[in-house]
Structures are given as structure tokens and as C-alpha cells.
PDB file of N, CA and C in Angstrom:
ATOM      1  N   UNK A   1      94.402  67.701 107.762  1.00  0.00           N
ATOM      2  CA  UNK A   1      95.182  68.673 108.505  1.00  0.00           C
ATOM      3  C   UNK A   1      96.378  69.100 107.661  1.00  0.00           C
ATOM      4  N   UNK A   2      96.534  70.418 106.982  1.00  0.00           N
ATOM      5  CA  UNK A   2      97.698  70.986 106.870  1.00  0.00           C
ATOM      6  C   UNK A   2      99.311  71.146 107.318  1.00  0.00           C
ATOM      7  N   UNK A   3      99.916  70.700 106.780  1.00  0.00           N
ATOM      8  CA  UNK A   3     101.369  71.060 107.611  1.00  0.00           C
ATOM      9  C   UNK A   3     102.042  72.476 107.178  1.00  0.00           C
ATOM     10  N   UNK A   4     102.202  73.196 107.826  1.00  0.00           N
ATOM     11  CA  UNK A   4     102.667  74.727 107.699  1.00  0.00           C
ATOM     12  C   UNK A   4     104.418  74.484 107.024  1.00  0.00           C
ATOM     13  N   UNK A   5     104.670  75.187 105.644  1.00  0.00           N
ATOM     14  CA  UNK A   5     105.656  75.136 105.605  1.00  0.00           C
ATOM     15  C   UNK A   5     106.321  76.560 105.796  1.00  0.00           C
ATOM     16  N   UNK A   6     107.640  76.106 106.207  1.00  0.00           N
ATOM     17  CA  UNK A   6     108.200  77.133 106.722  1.00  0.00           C
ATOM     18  C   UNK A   6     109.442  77.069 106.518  1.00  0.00           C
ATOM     19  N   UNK A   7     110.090  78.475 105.853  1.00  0.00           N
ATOM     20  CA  UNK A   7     112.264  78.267 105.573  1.00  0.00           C
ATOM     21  C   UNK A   7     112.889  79.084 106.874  1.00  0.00           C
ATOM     22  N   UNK A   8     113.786  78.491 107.138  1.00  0.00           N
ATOM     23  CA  UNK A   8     115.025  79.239 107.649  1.00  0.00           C
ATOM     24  C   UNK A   8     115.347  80.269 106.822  1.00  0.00           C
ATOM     25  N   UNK A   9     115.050  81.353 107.221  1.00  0.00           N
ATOM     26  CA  UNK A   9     116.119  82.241 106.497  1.00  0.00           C
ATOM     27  C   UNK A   9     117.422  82.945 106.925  1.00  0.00           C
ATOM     28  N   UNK A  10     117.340  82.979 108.281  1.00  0.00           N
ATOM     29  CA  UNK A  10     118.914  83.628 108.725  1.00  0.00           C
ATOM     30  C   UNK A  10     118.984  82.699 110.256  1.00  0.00           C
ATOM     31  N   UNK A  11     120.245  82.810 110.419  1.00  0.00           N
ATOM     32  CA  UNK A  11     120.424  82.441 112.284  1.00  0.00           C
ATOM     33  C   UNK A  11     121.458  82.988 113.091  1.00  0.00           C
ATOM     34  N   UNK A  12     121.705  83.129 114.070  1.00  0.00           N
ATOM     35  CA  UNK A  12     123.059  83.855 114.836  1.00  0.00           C
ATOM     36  C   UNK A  12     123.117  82.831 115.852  1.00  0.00           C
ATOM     37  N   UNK A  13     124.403  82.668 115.906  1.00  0.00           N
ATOM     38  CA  UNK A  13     124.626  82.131 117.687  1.00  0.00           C
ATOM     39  C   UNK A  13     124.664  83.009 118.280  1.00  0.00           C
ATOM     40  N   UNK A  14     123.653  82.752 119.624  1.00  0.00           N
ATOM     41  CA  UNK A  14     123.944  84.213 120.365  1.00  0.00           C
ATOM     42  C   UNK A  14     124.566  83.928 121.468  1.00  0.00           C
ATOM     43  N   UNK A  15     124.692  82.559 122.169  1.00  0.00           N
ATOM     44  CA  UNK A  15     125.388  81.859 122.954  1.00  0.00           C
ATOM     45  C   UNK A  15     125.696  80.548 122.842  1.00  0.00           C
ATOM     46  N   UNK A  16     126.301  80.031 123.963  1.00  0.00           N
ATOM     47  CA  UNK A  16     126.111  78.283 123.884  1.00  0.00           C
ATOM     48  C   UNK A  16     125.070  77.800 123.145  1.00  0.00           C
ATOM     49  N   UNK A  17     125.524  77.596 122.691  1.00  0.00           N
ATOM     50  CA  UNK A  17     124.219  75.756 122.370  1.00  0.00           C
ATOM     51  C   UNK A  17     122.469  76.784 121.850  1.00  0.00           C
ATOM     52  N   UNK A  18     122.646  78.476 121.472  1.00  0.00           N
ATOM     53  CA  UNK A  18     121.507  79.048 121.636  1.00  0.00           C
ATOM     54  C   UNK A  18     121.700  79.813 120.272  1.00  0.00           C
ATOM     55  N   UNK A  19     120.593  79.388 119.137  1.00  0.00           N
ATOM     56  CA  UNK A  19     120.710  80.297 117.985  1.00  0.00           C
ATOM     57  C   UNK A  19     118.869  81.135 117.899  1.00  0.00           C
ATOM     58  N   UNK A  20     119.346  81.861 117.381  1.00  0.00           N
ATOM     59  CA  UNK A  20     118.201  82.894 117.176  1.00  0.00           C
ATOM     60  C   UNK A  20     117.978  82.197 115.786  1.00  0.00           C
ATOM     61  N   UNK A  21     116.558  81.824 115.316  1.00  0.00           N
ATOM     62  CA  UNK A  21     116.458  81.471 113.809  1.00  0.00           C
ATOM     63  C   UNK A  21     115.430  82.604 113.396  1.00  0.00           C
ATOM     64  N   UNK A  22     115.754  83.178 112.637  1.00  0.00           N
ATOM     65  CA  UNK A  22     114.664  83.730 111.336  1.00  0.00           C
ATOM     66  C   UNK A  22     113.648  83.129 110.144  1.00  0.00           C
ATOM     67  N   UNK A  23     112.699  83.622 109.854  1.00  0.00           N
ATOM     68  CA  UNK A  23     111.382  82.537 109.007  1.00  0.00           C
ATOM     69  C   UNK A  23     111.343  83.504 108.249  1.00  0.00           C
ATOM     70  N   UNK A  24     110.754  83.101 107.088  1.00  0.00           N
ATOM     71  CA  UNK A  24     109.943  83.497 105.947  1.00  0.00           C
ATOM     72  C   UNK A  24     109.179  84.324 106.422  1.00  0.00           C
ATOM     73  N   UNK A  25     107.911  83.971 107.361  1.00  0.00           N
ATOM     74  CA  UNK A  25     107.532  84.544 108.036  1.00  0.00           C
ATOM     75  C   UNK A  25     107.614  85.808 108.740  1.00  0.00           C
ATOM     76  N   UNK A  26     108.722  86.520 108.465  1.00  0.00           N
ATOM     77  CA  UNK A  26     109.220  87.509 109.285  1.00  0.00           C
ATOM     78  C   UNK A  26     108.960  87.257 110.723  1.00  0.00           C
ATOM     79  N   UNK A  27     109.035  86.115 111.166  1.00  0.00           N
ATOM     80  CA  UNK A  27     109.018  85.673 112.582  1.00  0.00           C
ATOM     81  C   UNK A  27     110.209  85.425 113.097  1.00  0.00           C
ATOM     82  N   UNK A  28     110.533  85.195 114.454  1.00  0.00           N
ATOM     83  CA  UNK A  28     111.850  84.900 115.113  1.00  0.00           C
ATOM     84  C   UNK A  28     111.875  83.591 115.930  1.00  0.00           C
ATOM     85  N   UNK A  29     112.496  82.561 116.500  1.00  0.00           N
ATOM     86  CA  UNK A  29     112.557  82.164 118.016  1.00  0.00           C
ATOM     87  C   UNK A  29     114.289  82.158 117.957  1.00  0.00           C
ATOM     88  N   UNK A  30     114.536  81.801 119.499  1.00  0.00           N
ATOM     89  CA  UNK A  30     115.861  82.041 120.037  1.00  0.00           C
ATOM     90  C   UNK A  30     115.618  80.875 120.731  1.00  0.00           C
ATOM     91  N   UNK A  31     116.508  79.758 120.229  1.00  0.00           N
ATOM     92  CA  UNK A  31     116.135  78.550 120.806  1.00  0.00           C
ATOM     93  C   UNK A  31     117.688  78.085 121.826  1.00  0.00           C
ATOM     94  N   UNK A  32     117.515  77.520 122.783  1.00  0.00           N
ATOM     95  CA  UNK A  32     118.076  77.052 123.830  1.00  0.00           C
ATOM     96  C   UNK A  32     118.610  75.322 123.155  1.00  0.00           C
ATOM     97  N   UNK A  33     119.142  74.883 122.489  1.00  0.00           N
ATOM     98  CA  UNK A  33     118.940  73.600 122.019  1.00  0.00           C
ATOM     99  C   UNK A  33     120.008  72.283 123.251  1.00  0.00           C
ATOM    100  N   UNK A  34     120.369  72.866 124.375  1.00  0.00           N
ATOM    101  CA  UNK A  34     121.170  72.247 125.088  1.00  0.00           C
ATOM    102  C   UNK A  34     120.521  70.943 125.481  1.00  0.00           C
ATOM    103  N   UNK A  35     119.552  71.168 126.053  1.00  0.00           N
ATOM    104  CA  UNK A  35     118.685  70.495 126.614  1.00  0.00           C
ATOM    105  C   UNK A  35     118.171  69.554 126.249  1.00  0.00           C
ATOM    106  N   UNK A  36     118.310  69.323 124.672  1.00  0.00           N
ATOM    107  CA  UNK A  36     117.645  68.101 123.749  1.00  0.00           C
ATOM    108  C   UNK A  36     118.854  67.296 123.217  1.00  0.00           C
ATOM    109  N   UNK A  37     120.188  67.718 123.487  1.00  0.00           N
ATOM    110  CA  UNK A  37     121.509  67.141 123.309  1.00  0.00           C
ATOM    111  C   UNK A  37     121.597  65.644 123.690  1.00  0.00           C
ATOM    112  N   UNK A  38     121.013  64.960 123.395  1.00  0.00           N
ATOM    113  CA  UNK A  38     121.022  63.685 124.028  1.00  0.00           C
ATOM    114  C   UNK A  38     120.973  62.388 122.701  1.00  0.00           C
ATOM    115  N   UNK A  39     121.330  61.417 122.761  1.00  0.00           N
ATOM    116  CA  UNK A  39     121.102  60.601 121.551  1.00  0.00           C
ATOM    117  C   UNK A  39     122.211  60.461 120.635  1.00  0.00           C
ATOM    118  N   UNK A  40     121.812  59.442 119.848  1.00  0.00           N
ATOM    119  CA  UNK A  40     123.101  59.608 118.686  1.00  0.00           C
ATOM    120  C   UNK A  40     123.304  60.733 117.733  1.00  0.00           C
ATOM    121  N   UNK A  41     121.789  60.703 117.465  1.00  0.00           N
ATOM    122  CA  UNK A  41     122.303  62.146 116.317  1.00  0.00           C
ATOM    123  C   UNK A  41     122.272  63.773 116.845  1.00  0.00           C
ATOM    124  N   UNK A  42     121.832  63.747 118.045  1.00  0.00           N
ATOM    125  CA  UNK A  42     122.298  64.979 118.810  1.00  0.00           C
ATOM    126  C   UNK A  42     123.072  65.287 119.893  1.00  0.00           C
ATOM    127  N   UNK A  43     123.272  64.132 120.608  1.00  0.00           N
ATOM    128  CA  UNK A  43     124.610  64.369 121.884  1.00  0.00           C
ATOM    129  C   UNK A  43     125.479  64.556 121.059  1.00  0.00           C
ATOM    130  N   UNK A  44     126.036  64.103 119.749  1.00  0.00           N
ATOM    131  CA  UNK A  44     127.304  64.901 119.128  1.00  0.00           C
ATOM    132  C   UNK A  44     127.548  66.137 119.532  1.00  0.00           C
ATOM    133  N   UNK A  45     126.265  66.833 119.219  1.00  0.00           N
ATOM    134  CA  UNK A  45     126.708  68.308 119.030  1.00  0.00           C
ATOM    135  C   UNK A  45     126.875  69.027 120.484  1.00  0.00           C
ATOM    136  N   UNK A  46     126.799  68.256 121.624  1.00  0.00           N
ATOM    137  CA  UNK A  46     127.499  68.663 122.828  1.00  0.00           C
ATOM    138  C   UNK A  46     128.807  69.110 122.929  1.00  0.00           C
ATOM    139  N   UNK A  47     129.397  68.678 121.915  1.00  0.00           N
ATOM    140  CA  UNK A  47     130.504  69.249 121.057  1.00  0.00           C
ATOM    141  C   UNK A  47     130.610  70.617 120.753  1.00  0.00           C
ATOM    142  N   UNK A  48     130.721  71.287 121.406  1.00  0.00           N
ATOM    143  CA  UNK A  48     130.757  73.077 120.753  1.00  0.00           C
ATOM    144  C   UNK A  48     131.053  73.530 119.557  1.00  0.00           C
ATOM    145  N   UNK A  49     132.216  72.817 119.439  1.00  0.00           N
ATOM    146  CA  UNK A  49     132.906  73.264 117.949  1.00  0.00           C
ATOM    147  C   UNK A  49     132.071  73.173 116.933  1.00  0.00           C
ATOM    148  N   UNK A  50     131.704  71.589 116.949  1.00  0.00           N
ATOM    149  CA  UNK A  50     130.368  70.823 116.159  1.00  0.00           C
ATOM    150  C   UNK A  50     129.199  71.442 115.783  1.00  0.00           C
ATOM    151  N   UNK A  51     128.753  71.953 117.312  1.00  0.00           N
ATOM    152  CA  UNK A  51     127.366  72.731 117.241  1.00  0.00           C
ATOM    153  C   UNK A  51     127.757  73.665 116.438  1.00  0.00           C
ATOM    154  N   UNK A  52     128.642  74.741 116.822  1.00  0.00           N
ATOM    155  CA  UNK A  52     128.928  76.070 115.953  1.00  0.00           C
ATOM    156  C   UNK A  52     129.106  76.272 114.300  1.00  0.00           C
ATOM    157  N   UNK A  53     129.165  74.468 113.821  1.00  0.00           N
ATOM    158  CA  UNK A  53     129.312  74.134 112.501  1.00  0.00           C
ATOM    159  C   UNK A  53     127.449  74.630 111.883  1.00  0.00           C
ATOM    160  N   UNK A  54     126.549  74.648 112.441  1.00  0.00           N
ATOM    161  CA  UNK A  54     125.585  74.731 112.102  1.00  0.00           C
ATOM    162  C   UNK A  54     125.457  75.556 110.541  1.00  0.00           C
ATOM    163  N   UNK A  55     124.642  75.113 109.893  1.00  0.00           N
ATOM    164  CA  UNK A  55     124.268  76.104 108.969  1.00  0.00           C
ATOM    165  C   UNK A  55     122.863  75.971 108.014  1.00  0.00           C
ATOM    166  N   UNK A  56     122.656  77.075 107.182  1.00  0.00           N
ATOM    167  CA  UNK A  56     121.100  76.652 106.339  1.00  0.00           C
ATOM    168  C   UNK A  56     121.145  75.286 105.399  1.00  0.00           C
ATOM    169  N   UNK A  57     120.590  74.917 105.542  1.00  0.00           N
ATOM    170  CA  UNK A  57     120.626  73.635 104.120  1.00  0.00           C
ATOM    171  C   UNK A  57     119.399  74.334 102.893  1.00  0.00           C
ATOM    172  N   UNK A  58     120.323  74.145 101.780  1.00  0.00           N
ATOM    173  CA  UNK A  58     120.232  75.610 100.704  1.00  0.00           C
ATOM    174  C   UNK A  58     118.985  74.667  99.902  1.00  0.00           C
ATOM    175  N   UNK A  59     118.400  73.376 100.435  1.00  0.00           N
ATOM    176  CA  UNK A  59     117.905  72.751  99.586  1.00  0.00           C
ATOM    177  C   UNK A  59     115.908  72.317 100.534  1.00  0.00           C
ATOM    178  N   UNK A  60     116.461  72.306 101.634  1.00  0.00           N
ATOM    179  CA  UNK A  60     115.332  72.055 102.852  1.00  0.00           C
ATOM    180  C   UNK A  60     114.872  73.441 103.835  1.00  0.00           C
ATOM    181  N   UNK A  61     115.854  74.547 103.763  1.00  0.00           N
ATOM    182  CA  UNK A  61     115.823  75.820 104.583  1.00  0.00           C
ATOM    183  C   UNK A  61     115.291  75.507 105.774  1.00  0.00           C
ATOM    184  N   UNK A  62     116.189  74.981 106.784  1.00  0.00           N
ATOM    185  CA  UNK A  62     116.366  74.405 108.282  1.00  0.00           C
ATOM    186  C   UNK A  62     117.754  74.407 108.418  1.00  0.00           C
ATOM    187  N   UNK A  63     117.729  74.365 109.429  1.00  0.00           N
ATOM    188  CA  UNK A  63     119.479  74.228 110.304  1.00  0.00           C
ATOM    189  C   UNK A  63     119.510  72.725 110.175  1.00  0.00           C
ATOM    190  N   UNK A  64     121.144  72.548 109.570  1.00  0.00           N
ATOM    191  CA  UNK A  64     121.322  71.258 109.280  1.00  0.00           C
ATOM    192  C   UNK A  64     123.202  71.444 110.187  1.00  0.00           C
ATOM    193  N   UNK A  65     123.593  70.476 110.721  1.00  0.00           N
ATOM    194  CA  UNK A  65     125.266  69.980 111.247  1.00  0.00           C
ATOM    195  C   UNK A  65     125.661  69.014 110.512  1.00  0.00           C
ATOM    196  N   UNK A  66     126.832  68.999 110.455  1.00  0.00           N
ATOM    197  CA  UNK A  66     127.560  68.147 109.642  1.00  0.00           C
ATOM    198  C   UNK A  66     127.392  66.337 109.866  1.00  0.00           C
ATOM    199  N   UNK A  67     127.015  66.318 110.990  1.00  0.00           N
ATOM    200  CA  UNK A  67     127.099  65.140 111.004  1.00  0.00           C
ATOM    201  C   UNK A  67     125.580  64.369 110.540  1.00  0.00           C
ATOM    202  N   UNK A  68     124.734  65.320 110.103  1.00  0.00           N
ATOM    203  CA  UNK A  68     123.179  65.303 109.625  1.00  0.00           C
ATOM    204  C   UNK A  68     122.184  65.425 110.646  1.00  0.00           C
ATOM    205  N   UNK A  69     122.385  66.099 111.974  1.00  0.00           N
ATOM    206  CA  UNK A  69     121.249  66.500 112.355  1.00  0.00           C
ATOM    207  C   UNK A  69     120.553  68.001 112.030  1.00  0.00           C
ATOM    208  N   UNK A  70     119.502  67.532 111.932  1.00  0.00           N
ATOM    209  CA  UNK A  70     119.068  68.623 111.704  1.00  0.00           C
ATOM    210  C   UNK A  70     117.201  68.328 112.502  1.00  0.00           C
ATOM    211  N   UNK A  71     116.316  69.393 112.245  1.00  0.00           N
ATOM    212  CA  UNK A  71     114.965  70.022 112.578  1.00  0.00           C
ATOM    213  C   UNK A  71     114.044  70.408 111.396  1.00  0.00           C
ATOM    214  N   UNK A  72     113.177  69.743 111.228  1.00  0.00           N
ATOM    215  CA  UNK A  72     111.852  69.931 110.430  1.00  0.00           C
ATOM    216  C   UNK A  72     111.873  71.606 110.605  1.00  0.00           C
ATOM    217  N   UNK A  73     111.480  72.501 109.923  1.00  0.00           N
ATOM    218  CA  UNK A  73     111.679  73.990 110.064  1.00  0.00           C
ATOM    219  C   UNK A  73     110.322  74.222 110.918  1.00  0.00           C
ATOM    220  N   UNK A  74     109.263  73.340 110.798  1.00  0.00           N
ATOM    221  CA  UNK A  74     108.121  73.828 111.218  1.00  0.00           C
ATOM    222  C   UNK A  74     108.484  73.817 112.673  1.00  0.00           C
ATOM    223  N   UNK A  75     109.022  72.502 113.211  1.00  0.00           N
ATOM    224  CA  UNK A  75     109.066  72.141 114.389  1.00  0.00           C
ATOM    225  C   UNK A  75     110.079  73.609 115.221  1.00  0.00           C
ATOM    226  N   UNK A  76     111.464  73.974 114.744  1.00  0.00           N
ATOM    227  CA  UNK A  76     111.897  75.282 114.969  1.00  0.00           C
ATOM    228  C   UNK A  76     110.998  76.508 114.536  1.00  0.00           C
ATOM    229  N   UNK A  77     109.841  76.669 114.122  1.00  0.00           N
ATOM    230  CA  UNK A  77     109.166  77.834 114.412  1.00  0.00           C
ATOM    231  C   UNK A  77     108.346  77.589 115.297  1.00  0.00           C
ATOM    232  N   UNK A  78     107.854  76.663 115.703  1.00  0.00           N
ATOM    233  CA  UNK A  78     107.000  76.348 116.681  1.00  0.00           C
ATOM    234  C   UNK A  78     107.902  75.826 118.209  1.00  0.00           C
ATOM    235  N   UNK A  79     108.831  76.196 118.400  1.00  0.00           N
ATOM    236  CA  UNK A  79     109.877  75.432 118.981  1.00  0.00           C
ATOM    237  C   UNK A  79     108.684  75.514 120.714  1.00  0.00           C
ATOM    238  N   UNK A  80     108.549  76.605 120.650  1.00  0.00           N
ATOM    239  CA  UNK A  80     107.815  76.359 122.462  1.00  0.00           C
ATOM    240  C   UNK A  80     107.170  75.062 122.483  1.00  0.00           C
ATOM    241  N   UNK A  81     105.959  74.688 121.445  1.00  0.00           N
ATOM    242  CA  UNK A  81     105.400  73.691 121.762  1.00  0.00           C
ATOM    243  C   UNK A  81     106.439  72.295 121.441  1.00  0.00           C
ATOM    244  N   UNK A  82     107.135  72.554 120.864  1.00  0.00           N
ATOM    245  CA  UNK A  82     107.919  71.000 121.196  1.00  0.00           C
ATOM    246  C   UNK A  82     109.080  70.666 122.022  1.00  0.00           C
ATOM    247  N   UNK A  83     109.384  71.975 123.002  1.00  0.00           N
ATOM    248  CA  UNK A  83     110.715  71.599 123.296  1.00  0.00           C
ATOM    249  C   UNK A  83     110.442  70.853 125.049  1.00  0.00           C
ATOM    250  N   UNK A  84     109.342  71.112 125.481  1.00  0.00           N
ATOM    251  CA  UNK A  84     108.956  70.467 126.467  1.00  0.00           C
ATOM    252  C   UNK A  84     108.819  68.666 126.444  1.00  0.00           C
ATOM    253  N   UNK A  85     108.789  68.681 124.985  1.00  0.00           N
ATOM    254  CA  UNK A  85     108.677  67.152 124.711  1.00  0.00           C
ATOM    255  C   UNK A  85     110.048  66.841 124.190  1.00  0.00           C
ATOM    256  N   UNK A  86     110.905  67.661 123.407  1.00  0.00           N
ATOM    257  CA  UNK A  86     111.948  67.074 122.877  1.00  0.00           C
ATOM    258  C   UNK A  86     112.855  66.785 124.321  1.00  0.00           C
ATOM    259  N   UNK A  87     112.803  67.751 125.177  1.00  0.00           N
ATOM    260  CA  UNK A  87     113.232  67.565 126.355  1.00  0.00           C
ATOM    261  C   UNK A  87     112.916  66.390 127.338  1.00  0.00           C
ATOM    262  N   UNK A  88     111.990  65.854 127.154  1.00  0.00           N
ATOM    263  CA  UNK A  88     111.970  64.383 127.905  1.00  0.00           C
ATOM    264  C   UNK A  88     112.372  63.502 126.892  1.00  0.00           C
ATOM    265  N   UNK A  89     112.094  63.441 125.826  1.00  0.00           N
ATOM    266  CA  UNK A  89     112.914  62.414 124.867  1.00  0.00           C
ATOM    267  C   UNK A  89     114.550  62.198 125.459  1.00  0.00           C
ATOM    268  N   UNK A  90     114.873  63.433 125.476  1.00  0.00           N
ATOM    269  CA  UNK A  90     116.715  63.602 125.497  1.00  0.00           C
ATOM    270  C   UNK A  90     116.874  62.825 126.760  1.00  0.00           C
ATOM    271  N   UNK A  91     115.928  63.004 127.543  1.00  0.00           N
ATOM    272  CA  UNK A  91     116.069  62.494 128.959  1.00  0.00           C
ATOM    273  C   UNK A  91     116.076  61.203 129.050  1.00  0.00           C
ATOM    274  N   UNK A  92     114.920  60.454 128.165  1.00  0.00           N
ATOM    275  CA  UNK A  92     115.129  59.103 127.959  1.00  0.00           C
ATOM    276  C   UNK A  92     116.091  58.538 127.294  1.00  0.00           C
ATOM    277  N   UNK A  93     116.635  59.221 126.581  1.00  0.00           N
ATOM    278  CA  UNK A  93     117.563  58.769 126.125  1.00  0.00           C
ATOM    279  C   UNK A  93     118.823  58.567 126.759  1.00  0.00           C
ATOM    280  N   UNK A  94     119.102  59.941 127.761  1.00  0.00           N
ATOM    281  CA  UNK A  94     120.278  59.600 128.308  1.00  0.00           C
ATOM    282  C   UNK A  94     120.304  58.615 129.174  1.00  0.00           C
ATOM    283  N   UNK A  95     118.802  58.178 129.513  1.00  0.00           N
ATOM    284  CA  UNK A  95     118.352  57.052 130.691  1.00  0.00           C
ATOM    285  C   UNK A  95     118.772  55.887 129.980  1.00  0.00           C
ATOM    286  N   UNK A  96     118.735  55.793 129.072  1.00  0.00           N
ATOM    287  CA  UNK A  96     118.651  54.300 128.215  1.00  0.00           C
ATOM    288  C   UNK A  96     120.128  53.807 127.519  1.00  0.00           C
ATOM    289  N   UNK A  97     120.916  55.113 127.867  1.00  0.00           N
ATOM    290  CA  UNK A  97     122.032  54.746 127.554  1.00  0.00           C
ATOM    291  C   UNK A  97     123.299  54.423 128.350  1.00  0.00           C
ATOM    292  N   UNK A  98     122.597  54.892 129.976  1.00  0.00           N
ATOM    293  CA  UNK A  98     123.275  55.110 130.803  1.00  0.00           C
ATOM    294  C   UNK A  98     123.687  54.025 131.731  1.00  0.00           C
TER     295      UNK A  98
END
């Protein structure tokens, strides 16, 4: 089985916690990332300021934060099929910490 590679090439915040990413691909998604905020290396960025730090990593072409989270690029072009799952992860997590 193949793994599709794929770069970040541009992103905007267009709201909260919501960036539009651009692909190689000349493809788009507009991802909602609130919802997966959960955990050590991503409840940080519940942090606004934090989140808004986002940027390309000039070496992996994915959205990377300062504090090192970041997303496999494939997984952000494909974001529909994983965010239904990243979304119960976050959930367990906040369960397990709570």
C-alpha cells in the first residue's frame, strides 16, 4: 500500500482554532482543529495566541506550532476521514485526564 505524499503549501486563519490549508495538489480543506485540542501536545494550543503561532515547516511542508505539534500532511488533506477519529481520541483523552 502506498502512502500519498503531500506539502502544505499555503494556510490562512480564517477563524478560531480554523485554518484553510492549501496542497501541492491544488486542493484545499478548511479544517476546524478545536475539537481535537485535547492532550499534551495539543490542548496547548487551546491557547489562541499559541494556535495563531502556526506555521509551514520549510523542511516536512505541514503545519507545525512551536511547541512541536504538528500533522502528517497526508492526514490534513484527507482531514474528513480522520477527524471523526481524532475527535474521540481528544475525548479520551480529556476522559483520562480528568
Amino acid at each position: 500500500m502506498t502512502h500519498p505524499i503531500y506539502r502544505v503549501r499555503t494556510f490562512e486563519i480564517v477563524r478560531p482554532y480554523t485554518v484553510r490549508v492549501g496542497f501541492d495538489d491544488n486542493t484545499e480543506q478548511t479544517i476546524d482543529f478545536q475539537p481535537i485540542l485535547a492532550g499534551e501536545l495539543y490542548g496547548p494550543l487551546k491557547d489562541l495566541t499559541l494556535f495563531n503561532q502556526v506555521q509551514i515547516d520549510p523542511e516536512v511542508h505541514t503545519l507545525v506550532w512551536p511547541n512541536g505539534a504538528d500533522f502528517d500532511p497526508a492526514t490534513l488533506h484527507d482531514w474528513p476521514e480522520h477527524s471523526d477519529y481524532l475527535t474521540a481520541r481528544a475525548r479520551q483523552w480529556e476522559l483520562a485526564t480528568a
